[in-house]
N, C-alpha and C. Protein backbone atom coordinates (compact mmCIF):
# COMPACT_ATOMS: atom_id res chain seq x y z
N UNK A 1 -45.88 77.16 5.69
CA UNK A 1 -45.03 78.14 5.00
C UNK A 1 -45.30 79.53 5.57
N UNK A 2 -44.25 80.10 6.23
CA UNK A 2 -44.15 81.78 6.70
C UNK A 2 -44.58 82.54 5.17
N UNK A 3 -45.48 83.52 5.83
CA UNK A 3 -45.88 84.79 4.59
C UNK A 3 -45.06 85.63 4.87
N UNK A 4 -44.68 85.89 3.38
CA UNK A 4 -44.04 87.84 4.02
C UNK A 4 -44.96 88.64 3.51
N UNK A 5 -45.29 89.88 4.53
CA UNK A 5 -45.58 90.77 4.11
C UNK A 5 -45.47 91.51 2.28
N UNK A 6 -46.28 92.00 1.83
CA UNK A 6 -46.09 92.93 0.28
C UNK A 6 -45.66 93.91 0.17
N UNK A 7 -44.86 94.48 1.31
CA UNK A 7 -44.14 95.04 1.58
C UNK A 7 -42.44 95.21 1.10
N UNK A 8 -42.90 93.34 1.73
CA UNK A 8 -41.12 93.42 1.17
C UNK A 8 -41.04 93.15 -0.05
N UNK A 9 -41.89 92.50 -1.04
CA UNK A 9 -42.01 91.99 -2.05
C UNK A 9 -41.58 93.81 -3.06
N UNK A 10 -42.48 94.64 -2.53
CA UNK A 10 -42.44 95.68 -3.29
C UNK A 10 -41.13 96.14 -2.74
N UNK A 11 -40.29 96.24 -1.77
CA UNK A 11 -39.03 96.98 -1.33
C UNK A 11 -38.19 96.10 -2.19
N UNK A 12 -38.52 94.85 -2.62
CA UNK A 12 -37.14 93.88 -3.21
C UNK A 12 -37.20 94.71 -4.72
N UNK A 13 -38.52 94.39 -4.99
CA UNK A 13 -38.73 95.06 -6.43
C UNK A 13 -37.73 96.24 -6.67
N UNK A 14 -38.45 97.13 -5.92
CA UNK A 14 -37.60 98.83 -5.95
C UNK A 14 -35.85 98.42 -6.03
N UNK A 15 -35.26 97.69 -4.71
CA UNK A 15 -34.13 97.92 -4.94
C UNK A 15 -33.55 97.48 -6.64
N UNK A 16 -34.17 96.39 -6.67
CA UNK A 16 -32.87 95.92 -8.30
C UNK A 16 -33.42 96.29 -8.98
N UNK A 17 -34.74 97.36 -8.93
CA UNK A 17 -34.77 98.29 -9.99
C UNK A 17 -33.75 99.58 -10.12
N UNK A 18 -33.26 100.03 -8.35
CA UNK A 18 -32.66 100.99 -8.34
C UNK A 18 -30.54 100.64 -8.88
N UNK A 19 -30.91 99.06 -8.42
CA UNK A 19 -29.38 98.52 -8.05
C UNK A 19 -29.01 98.32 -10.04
N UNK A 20 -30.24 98.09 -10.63
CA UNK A 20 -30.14 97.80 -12.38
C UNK A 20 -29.65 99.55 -13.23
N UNK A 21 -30.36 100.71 -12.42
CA UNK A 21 -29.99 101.69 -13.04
C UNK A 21 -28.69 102.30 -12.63
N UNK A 22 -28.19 101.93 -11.47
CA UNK A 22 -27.16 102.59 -10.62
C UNK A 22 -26.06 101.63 -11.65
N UNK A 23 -26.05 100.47 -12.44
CA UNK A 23 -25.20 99.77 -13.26
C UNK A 23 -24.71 100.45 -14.48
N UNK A 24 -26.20 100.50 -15.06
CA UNK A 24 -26.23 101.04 -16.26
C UNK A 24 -24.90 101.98 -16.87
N UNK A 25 -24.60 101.70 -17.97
CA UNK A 25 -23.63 103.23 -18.01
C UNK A 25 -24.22 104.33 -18.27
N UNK A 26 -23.52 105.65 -17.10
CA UNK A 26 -23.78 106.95 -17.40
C UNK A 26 -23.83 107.18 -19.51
N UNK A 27 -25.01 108.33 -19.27
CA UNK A 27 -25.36 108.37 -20.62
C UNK A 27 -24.22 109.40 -21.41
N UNK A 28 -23.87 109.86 -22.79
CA UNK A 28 -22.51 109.81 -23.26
C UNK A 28 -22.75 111.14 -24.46
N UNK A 29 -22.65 112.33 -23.95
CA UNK A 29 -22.91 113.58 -24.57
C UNK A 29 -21.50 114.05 -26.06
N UNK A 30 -22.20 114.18 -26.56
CA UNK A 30 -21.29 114.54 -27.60
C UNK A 30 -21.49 115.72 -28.40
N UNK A 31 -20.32 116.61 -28.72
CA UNK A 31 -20.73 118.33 -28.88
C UNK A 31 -21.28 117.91 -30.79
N UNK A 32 -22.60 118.06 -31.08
CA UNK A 32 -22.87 118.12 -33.03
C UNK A 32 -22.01 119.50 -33.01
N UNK A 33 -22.35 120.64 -32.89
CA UNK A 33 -21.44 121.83 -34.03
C UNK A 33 -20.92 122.39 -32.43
N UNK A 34 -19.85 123.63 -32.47
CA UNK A 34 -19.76 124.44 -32.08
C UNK A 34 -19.66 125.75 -33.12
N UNK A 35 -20.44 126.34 -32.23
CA UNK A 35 -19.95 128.03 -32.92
C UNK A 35 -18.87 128.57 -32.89
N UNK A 36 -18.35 128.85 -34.17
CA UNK A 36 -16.95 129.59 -33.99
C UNK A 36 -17.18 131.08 -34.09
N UNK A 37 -18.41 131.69 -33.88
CA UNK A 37 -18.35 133.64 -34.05
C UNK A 37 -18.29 133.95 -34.82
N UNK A 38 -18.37 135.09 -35.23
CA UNK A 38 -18.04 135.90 -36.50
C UNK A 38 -19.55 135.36 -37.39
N UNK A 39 -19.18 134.96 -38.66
CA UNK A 39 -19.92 135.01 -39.22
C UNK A 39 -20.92 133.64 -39.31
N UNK A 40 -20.05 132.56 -38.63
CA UNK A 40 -21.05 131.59 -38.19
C UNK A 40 -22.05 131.43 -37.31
N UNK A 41 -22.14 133.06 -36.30
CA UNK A 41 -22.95 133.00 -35.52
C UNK A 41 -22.52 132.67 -34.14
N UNK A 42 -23.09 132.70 -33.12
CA UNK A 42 -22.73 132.81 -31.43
C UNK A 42 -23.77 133.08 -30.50
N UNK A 43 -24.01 132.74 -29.23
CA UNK A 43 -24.82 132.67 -28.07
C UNK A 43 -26.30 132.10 -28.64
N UNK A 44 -25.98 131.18 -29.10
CA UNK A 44 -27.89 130.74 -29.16
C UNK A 44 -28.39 130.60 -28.17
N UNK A 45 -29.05 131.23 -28.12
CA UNK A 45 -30.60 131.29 -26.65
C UNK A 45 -31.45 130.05 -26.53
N UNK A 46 -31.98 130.33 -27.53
CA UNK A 46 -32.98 129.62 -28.06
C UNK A 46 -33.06 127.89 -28.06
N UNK A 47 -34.52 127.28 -27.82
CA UNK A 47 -34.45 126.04 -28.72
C UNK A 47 -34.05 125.81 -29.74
N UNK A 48 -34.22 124.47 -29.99
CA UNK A 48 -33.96 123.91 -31.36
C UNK A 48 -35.82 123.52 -32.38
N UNK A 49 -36.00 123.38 -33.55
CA UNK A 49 -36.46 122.54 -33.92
C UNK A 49 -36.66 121.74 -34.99
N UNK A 50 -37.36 120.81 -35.15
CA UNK A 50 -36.63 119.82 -35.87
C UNK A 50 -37.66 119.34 -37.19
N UNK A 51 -37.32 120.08 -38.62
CA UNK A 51 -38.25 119.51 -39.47
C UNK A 51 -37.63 118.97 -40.83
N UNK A 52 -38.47 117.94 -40.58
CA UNK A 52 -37.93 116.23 -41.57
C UNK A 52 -36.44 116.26 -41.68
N UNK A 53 -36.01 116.54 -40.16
CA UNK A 53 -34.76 115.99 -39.99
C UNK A 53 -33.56 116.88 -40.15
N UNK A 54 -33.80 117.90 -40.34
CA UNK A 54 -33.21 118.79 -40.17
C UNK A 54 -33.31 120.16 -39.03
N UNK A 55 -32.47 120.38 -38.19
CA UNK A 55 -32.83 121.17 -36.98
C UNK A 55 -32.39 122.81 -36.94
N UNK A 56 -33.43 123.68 -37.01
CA UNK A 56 -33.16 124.76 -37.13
C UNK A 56 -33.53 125.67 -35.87
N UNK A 57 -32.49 127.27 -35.66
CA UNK A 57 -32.43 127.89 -35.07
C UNK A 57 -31.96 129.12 -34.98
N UNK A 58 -31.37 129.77 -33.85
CA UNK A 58 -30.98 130.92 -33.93
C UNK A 58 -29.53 131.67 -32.84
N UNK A 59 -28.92 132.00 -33.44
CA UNK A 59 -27.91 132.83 -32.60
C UNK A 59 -28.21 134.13 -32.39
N UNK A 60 -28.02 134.95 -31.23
CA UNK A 60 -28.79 136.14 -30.75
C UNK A 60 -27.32 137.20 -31.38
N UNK A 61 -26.20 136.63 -31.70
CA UNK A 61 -25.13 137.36 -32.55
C UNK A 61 -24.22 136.47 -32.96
N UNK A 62 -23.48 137.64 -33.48
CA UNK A 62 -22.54 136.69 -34.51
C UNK A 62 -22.93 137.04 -36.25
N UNK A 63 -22.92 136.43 -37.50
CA UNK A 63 -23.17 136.21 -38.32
C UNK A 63 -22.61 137.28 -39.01
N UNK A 64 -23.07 137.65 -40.16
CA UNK A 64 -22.16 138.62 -40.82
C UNK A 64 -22.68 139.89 -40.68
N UNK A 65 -23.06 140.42 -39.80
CA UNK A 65 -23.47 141.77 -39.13
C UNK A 65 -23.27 141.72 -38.10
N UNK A 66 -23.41 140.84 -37.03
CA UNK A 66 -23.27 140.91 -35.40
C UNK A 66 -24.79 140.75 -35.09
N UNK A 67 -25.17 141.02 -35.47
CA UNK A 67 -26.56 140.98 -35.07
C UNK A 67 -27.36 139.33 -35.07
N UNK A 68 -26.48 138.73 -35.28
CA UNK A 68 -27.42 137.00 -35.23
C UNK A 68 -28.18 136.55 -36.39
N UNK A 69 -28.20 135.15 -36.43
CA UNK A 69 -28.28 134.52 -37.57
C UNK A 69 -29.38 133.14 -37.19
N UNK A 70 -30.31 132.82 -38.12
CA UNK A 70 -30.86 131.88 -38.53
C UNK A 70 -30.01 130.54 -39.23
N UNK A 71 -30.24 129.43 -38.67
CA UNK A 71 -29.37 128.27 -38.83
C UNK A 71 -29.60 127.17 -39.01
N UNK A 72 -29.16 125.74 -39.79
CA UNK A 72 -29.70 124.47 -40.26
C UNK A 72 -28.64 124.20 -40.08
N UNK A 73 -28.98 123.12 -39.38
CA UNK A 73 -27.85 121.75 -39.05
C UNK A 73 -28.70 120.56 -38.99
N UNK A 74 -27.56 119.51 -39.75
CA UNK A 74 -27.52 118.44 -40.13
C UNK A 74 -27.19 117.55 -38.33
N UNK A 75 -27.97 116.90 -37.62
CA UNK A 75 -27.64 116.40 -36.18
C UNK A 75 -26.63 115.01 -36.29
N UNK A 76 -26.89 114.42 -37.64
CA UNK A 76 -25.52 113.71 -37.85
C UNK A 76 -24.72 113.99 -38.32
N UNK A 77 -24.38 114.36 -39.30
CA UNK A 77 -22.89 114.86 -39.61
C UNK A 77 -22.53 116.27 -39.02
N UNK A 78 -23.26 116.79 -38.65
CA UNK A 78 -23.13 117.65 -37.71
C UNK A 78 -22.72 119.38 -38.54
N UNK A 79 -22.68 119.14 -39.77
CA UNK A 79 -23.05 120.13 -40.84
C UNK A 79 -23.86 121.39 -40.67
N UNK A 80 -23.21 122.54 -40.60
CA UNK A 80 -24.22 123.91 -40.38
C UNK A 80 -24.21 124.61 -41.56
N UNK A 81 -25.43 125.55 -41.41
CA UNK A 81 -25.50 126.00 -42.48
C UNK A 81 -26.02 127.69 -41.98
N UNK A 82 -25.67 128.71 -42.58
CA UNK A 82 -25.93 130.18 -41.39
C UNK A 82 -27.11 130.39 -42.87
N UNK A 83 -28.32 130.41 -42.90
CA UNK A 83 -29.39 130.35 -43.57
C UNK A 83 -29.62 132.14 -43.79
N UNK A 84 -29.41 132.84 -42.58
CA UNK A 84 -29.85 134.62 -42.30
C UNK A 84 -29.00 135.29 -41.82
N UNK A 85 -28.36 136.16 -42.14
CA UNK A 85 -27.64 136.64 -41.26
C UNK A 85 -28.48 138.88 -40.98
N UNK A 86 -29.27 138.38 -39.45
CA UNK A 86 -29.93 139.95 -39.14
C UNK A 86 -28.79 141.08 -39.34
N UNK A 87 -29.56 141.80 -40.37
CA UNK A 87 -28.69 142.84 -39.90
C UNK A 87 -28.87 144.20 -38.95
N UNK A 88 -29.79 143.54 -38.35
CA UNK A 88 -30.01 144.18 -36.79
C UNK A 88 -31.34 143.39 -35.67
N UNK A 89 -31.39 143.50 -35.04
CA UNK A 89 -32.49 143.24 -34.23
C UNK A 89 -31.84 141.94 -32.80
N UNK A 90 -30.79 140.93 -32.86
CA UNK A 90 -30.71 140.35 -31.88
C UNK A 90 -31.89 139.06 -31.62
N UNK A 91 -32.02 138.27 -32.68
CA UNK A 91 -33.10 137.26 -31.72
C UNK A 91 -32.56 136.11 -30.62
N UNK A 92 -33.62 136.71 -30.02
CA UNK A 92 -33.61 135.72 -28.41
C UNK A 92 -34.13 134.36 -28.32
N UNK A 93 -35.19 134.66 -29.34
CA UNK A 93 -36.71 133.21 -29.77
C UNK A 93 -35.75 132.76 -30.63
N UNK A 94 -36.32 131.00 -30.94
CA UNK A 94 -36.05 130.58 -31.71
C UNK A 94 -36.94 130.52 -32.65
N UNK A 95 -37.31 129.41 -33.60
CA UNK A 95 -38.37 129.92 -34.73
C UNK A 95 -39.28 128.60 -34.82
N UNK A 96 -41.08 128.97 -35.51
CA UNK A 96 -41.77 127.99 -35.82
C UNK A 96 -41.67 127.77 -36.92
N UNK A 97 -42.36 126.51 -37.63
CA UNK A 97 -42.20 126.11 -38.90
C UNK A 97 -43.82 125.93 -38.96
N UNK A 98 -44.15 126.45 -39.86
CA UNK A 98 -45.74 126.33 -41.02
C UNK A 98 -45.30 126.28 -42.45
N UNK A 99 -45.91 125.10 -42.71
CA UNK A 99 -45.72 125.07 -43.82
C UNK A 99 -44.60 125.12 -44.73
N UNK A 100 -43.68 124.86 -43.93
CA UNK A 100 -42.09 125.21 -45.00
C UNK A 100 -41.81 126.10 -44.49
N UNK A 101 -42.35 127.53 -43.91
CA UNK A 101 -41.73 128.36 -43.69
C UNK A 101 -41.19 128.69 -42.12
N UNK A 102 -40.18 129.02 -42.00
CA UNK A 102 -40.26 130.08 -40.67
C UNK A 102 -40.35 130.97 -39.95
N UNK A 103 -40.65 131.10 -38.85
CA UNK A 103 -41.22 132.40 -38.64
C UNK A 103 -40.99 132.69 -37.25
N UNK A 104 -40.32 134.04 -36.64
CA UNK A 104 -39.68 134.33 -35.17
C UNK A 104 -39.57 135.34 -35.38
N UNK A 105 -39.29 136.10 -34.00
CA UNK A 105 -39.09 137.62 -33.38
C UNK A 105 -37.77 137.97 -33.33
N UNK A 106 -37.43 139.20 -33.32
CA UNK A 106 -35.94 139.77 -32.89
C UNK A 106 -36.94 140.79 -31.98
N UNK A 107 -35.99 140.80 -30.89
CA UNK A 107 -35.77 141.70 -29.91
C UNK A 107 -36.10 143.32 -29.63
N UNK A 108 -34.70 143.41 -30.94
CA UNK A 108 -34.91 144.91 -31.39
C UNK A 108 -34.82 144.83 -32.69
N UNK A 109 -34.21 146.02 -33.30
CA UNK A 109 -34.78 146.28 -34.60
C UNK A 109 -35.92 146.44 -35.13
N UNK A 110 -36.13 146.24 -36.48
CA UNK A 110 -37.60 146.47 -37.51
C UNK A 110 -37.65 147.85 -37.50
N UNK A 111 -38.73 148.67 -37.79
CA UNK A 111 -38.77 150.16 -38.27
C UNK A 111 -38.78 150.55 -37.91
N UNK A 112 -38.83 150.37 -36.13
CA UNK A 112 -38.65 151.60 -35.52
C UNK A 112 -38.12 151.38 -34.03
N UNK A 113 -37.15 150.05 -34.06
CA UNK A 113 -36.08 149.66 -33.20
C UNK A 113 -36.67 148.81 -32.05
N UNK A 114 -38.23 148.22 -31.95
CA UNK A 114 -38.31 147.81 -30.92
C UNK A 114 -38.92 146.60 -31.23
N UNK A 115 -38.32 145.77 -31.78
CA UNK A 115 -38.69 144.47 -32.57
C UNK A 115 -39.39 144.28 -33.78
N UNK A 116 -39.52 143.27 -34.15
CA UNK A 116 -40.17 142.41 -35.24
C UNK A 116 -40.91 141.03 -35.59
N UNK A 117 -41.72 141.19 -36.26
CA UNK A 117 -42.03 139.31 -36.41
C UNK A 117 -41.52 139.34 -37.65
N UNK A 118 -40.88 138.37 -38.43
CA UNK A 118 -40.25 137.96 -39.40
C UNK A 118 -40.95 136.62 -40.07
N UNK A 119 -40.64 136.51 -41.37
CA UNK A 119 -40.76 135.36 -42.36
C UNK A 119 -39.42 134.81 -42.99
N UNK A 120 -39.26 133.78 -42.92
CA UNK A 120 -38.46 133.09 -43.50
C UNK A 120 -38.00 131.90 -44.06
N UNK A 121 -37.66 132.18 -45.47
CA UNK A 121 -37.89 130.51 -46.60
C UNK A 121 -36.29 129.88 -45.57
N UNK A 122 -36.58 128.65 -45.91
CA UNK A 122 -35.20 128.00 -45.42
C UNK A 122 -34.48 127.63 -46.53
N UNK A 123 -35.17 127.81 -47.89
CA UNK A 123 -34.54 126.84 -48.71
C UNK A 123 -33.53 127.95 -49.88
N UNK A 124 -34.39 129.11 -50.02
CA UNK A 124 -34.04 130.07 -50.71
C UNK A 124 -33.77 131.71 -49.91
N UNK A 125 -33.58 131.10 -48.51
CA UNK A 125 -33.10 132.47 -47.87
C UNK A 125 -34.17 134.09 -47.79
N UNK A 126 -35.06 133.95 -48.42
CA UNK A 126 -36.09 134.50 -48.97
C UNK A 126 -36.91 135.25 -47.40
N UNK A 127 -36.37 136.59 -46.78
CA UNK A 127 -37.03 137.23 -45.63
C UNK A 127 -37.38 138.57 -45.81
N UNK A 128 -38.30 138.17 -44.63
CA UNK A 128 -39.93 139.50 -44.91
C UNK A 128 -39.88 139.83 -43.55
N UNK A 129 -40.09 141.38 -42.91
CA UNK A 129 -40.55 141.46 -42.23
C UNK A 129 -42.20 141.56 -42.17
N UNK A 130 -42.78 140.87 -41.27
CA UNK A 130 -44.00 140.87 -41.35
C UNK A 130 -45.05 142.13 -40.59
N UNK A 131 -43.88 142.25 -39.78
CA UNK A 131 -44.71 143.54 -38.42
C UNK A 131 -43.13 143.83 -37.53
N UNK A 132 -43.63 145.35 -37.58
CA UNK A 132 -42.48 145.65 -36.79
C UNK A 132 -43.45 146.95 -35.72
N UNK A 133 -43.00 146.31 -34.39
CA UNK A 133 -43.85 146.84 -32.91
C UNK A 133 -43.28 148.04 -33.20
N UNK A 134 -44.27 148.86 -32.53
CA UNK A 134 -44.62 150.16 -32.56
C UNK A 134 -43.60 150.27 -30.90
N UNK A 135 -44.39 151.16 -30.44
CA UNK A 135 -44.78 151.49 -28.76
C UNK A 135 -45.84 152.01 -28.50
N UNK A 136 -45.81 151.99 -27.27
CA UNK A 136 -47.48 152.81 -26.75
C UNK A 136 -48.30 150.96 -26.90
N UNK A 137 -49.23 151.18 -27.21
CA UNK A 137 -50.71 150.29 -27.64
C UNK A 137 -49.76 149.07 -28.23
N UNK A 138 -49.10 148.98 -29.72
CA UNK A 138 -48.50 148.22 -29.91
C UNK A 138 -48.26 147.09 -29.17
N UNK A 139 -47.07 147.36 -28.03
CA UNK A 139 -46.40 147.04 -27.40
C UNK A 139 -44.93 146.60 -28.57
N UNK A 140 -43.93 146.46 -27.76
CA UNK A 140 -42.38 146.34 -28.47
C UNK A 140 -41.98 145.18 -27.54
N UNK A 141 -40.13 144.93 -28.36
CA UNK A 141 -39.80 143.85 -27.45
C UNK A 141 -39.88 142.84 -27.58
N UNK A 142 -40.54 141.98 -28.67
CA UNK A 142 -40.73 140.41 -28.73
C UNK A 142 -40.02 139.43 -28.07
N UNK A 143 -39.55 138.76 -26.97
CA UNK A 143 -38.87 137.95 -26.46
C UNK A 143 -38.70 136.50 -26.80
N UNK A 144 -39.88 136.06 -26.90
CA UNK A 144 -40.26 134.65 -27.45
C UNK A 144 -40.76 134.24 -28.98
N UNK A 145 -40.06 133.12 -29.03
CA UNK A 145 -41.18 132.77 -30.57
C UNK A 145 -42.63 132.50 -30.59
N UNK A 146 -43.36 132.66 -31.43
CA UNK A 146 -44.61 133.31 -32.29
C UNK A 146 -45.07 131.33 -32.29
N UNK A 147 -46.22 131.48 -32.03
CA UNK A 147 -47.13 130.07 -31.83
C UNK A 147 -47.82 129.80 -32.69
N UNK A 148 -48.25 129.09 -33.70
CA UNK A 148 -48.98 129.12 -34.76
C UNK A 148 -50.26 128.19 -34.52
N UNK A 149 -51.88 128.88 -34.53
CA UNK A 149 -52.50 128.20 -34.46
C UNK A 149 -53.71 128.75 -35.51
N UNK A 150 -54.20 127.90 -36.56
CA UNK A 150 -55.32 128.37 -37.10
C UNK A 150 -54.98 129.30 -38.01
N UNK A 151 -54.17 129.78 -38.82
CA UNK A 151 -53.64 131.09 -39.50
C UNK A 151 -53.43 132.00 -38.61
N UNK A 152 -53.00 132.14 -37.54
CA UNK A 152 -52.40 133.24 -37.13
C UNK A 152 -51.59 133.06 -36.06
N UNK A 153 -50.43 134.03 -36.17
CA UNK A 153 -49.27 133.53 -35.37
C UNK A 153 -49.48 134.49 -34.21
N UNK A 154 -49.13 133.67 -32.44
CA UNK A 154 -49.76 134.35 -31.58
C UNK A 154 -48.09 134.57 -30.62
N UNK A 155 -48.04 135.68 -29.86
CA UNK A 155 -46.94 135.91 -29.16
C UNK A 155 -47.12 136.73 -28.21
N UNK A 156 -45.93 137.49 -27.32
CA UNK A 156 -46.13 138.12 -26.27
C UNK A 156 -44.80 139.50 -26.30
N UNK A 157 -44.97 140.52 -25.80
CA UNK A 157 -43.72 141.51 -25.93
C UNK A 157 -44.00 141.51 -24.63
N UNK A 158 -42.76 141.93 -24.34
CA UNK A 158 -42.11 142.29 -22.73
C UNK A 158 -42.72 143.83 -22.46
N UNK A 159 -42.56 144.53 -23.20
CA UNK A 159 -42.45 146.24 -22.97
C UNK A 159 -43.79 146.44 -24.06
N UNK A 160 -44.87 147.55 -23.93
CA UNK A 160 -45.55 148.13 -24.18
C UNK A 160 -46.61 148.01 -23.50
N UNK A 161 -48.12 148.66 -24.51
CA UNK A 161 -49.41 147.91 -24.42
C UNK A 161 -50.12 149.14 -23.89
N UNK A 162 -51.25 148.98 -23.30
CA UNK A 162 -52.27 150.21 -22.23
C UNK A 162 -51.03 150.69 -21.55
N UNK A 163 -50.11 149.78 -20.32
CA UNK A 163 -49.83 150.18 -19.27
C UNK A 163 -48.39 149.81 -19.40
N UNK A 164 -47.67 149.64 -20.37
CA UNK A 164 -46.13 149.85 -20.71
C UNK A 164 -45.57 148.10 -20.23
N UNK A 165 -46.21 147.56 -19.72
CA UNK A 165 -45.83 146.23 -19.23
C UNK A 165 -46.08 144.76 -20.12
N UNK A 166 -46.12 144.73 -21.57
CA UNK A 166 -45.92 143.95 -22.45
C UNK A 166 -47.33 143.75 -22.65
N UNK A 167 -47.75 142.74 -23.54
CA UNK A 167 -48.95 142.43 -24.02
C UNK A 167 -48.97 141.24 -25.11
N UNK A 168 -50.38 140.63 -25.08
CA UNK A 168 -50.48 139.54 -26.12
C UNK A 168 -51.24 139.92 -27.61
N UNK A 169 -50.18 139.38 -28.55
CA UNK A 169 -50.88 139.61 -29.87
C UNK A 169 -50.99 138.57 -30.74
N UNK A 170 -51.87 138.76 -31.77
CA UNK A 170 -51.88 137.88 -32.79
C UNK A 170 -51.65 138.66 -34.51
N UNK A 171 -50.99 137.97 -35.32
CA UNK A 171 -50.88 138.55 -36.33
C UNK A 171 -51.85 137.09 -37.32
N UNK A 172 -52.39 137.78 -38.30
CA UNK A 172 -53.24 136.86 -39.14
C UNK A 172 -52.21 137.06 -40.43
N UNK A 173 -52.17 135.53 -40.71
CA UNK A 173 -50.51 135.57 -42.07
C UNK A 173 -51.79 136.07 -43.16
N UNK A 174 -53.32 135.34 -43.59
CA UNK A 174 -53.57 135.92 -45.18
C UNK A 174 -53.28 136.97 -44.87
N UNK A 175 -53.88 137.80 -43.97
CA UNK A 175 -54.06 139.35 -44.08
C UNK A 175 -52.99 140.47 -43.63
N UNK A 176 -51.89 139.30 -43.20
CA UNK A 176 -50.84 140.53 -42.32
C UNK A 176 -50.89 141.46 -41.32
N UNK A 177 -52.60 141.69 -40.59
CA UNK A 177 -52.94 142.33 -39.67
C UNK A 177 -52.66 142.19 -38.51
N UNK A 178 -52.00 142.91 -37.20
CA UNK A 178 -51.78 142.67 -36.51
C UNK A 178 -52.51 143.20 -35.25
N UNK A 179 -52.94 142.36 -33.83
CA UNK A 179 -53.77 143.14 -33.53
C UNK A 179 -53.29 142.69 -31.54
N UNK A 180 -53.59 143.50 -30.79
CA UNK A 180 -52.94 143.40 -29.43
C UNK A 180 -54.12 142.88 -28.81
N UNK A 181 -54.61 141.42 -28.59
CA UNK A 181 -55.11 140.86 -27.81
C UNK A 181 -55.41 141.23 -26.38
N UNK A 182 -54.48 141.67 -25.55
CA UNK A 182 -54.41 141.95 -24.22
C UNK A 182 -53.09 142.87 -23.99
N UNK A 183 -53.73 143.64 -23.19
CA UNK A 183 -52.44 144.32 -22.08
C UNK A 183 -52.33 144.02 -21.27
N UNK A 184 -51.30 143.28 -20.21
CA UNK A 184 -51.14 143.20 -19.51
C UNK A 184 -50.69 144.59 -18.38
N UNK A 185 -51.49 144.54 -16.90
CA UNK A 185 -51.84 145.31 -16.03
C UNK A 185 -49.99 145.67 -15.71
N UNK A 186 -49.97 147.13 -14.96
CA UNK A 186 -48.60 147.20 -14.75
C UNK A 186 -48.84 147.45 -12.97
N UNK A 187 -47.66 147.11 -12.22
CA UNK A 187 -48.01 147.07 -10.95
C UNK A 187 -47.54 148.29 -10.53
N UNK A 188 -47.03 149.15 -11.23
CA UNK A 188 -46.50 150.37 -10.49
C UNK A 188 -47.19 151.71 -11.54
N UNK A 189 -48.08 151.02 -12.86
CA UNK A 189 -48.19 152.26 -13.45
C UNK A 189 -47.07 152.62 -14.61
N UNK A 190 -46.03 152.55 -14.04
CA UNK A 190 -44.82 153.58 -15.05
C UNK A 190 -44.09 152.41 -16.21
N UNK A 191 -44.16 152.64 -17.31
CA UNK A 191 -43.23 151.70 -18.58
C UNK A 191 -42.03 151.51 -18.19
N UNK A 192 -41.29 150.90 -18.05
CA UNK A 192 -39.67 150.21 -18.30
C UNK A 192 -38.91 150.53 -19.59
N UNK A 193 -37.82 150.62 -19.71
CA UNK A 193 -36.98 150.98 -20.78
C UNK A 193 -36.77 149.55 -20.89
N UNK A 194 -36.77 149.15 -22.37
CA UNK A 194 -36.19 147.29 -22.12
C UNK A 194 -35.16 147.47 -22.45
N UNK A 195 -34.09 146.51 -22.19
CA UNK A 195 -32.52 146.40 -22.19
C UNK A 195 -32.40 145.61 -23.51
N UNK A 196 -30.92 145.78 -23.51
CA UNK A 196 -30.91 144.55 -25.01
C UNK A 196 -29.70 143.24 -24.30
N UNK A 197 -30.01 142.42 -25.25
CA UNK A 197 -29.36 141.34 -25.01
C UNK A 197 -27.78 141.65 -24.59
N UNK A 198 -27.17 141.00 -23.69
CA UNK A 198 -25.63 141.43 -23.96
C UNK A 198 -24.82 139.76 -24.01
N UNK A 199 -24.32 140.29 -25.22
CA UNK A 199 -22.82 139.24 -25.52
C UNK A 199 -22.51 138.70 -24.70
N UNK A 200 -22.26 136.51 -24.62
CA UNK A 200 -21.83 135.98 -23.85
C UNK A 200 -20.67 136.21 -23.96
């Protein structure tokens, strides 16, 4: 009896593994909500995420200010629900969940226009700002959502810090304190003006 090589044994393998997926049917996308604007909200940036089955998020505008809205949808019936509607700030992040609650950045806005970290009930609409960035040391700008590890929610701004080039912070929820972990180094020295989001 002629041997073949394991060669071919493994090339036979590969093909009708490749010849079984090339069969398969293409996989079959289907739209759950669209945004209609206005007050339902528009341009979500952001992820999604998903707790006990319900998937929440964010539009960077739209809602009943323009300014963007916090959102629950149902992924089967495909059911939305506009939970927040900002009346300023633009979020870009989408949001974490602790404990029931949620919690994410806007852009701009808060007290003194250069972002915020926020709290928010999902069930009773119920929002707090928690910290609103300064400039200088601060740092401003929040871009991303807020990481939760250990009681305290950790994040990053684009614009501030020592050297105007964003920085890492942590805010502690018992205590509400917020404190700038790191500055990140700037390569030229000089701060940036940050831009704001613009309308898809």
């Amino acid at each position: 009896m002629k041997r073949l090589p394991i060669g071919f044994f493994v090339c036979a393998a590969g093909c009708a593994v490749v010849q079984a997926v090339c069969a398969a049917e293409p996989a079959k996308e289907s739209v759950v909500h669209s945004f209609g604007g206005d007050t339902d909200g528009k341009t979500p940036y952001a992820s999604l995420i998903d707790v006990k089955g319900t998937l929440y998020g964010t539009t960077a505008f739209g809602g009943a200010n323009g300014a963007g809205t916090v959102f629950a949808l149902d992924p089967v019936t495909g059911a939305e629900k506009v939970i927040y509607s900002f009346p300023s700030g633009n979020p870009t992040s989408g949001v974490v969940d602790v404990k029931g609650t949620l919690f994410g950045t806007v852009y701009t806005g808060g007290s003194y226009g250069n972002g915020a970290l926020y709290s928010l009930d999902p069930n009773t609409g119920a929002f707090a700002v928690l910290h609103s960035f300064g400039s200088g040391q601060d740092g401003s700008n929040p871009y991303s959502a807020p990481v939760y590890m250990n009681g305290t929610l950790y994040g990053t701004t684009e614009y501030g810090g020592a050297h105007g080039t964003g920085t890492v912070f942590g805010l502690r929820l018992k205590t509400g304190t917020e404190t700038v972990l790191y500055s990140f180094a700037a390569s030229n020295g000089d701060a940036r003006t940050a831009p704001s989001p613009t309308p898809a």
